[in-house]
C-alpha atoms as a PDB file:
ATOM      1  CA  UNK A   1      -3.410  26.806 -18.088  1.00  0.00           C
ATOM      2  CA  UNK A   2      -4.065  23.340 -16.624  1.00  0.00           C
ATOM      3  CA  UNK A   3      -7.035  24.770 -14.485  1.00  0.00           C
ATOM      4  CA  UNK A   4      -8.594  26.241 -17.990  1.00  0.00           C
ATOM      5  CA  UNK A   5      -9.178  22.858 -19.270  1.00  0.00           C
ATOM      6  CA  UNK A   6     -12.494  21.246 -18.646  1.00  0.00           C
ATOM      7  CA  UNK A   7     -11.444  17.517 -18.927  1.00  0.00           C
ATOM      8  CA  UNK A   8     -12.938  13.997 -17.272  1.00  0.00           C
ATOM      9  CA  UNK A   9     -11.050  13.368 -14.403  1.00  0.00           C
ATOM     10  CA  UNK A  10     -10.664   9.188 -13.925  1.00  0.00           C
ATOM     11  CA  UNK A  11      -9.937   8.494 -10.074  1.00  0.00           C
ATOM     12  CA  UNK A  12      -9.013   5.014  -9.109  1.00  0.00           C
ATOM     13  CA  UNK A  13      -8.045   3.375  -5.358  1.00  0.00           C
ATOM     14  CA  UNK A  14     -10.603   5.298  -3.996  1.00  0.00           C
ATOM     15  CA  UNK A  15     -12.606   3.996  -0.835  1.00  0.00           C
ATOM     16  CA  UNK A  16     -16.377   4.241  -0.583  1.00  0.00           C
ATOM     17  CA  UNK A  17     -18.860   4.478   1.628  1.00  0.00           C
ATOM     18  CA  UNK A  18     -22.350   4.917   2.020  1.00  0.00           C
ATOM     19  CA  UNK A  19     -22.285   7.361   4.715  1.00  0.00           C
ATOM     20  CA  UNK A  20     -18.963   8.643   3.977  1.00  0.00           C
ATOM     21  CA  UNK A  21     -18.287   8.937   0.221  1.00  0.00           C
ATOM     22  CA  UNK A  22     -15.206   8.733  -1.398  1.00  0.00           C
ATOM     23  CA  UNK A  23     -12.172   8.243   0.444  1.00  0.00           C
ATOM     24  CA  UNK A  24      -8.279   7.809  -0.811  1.00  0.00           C
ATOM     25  CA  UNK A  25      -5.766   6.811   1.506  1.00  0.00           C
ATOM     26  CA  UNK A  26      -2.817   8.953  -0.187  1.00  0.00           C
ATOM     27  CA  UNK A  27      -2.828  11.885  -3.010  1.00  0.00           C
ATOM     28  CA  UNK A  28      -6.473  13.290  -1.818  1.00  0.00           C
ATOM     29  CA  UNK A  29      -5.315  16.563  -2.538  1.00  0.00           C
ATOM     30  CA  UNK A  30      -4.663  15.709  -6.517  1.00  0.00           C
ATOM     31  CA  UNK A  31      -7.737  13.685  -6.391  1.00  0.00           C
ATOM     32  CA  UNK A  32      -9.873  16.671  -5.264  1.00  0.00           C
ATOM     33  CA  UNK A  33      -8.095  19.060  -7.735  1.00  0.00           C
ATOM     34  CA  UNK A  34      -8.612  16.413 -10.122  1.00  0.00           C
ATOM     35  CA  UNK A  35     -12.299  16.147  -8.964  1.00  0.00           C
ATOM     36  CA  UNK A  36     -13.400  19.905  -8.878  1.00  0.00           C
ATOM     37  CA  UNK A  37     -11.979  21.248 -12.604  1.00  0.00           C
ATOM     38  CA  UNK A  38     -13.184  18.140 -14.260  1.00  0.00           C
ATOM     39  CA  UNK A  39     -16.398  18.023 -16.253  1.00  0.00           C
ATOM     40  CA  UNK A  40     -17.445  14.590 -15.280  1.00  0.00           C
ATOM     41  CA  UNK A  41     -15.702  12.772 -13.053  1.00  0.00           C
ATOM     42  CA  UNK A  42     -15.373   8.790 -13.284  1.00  0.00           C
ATOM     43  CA  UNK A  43     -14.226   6.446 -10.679  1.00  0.00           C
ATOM     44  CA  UNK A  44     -12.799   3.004 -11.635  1.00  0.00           C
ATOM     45  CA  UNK A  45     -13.059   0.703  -8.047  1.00  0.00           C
ATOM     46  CA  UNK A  46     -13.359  -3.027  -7.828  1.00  0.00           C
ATOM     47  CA  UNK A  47     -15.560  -4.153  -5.056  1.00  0.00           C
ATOM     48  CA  UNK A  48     -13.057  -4.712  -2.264  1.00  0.00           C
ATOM     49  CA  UNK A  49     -13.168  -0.275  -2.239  1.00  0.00           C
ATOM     50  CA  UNK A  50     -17.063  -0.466  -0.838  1.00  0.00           C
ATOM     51  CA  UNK A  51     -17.501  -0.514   2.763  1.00  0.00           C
ATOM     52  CA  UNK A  52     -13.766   0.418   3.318  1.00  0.00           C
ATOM     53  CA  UNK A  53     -12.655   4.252   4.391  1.00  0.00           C
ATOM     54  CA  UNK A  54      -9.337   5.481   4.107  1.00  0.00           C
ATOM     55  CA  UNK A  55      -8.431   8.683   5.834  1.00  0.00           C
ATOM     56  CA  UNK A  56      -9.219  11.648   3.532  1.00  0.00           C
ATOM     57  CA  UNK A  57     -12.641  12.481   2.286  1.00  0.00           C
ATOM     58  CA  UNK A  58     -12.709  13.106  -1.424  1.00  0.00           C
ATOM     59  CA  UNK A  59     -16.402  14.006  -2.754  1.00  0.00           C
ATOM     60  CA  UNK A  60     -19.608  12.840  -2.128  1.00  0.00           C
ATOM     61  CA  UNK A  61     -20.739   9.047  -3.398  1.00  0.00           C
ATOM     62  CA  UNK A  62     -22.980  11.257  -5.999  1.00  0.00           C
ATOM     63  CA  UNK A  63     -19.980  13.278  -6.867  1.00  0.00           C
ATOM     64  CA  UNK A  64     -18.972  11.202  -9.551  1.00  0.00           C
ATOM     65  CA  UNK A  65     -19.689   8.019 -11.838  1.00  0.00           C
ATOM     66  CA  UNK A  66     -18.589   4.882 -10.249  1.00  0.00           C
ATOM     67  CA  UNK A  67     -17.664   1.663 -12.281  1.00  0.00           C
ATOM     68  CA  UNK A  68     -17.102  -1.509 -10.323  1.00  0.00           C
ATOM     69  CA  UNK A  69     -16.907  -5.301 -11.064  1.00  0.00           C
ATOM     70  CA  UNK A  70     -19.160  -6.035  -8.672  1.00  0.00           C
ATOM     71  CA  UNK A  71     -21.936  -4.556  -6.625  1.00  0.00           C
ATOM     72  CA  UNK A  72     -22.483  -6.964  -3.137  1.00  0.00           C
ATOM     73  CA  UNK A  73     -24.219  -4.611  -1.118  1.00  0.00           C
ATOM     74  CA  UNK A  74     -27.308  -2.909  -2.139  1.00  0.00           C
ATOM     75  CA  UNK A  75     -27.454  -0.134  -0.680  1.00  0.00           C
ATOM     76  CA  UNK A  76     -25.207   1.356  -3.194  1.00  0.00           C
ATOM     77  CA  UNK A  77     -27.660   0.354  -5.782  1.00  0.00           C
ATOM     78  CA  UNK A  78     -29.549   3.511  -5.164  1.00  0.00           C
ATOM     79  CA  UNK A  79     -26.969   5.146  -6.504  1.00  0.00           C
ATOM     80  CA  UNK A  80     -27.984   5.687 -10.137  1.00  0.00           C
ATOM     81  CA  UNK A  81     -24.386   6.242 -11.635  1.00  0.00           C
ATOM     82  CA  UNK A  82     -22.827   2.815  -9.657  1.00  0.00           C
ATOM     83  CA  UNK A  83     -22.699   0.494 -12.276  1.00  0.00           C
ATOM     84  CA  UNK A  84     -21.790  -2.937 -12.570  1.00  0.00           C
ATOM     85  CA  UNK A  85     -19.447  -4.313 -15.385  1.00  0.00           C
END
């Protein structure tokens, strides 16, 4: 039933990287679940998650839509759905 529904999946303490994408230190396999059945996913990440890596690989940085308080480096900026709030 659960897998049916086509819902927005909202990630938070995610990691990110550049290079590496999305990372989460603990529950990656409910955050890819999460991830694959959604229709959009969103991430919620203050700006201490950029640059930092946990252990398990999530989804791509263009894999979902990324809010943040703050955007320091700029190479995420050429991300088009990283924005700054």
């Amino acid at each position: 039933m659960l897998a049916e529904l086509r819902m927005e999946a909202i990630l938070a303490e995610l990691d990110m990287d550049v290079k590496r994408g999305l990372h989460t230190p603990e529950k990656q396999r409910i955050a890819r679940y999460a991830a694959a059945h959604a229709r959009e996913t969103w991430v919620l990440a203050d700006s201490s998650k950029f640059g930092a890596v946990a252990a398990a690989s999530v989804l791509p940085l263009n894999g979902a839509r990324i809010v943040t308080d703050r955007l320091d480096d700029r190479r995420y900026s050429e991300y088009p759905d990283i924005k700054e709030v």
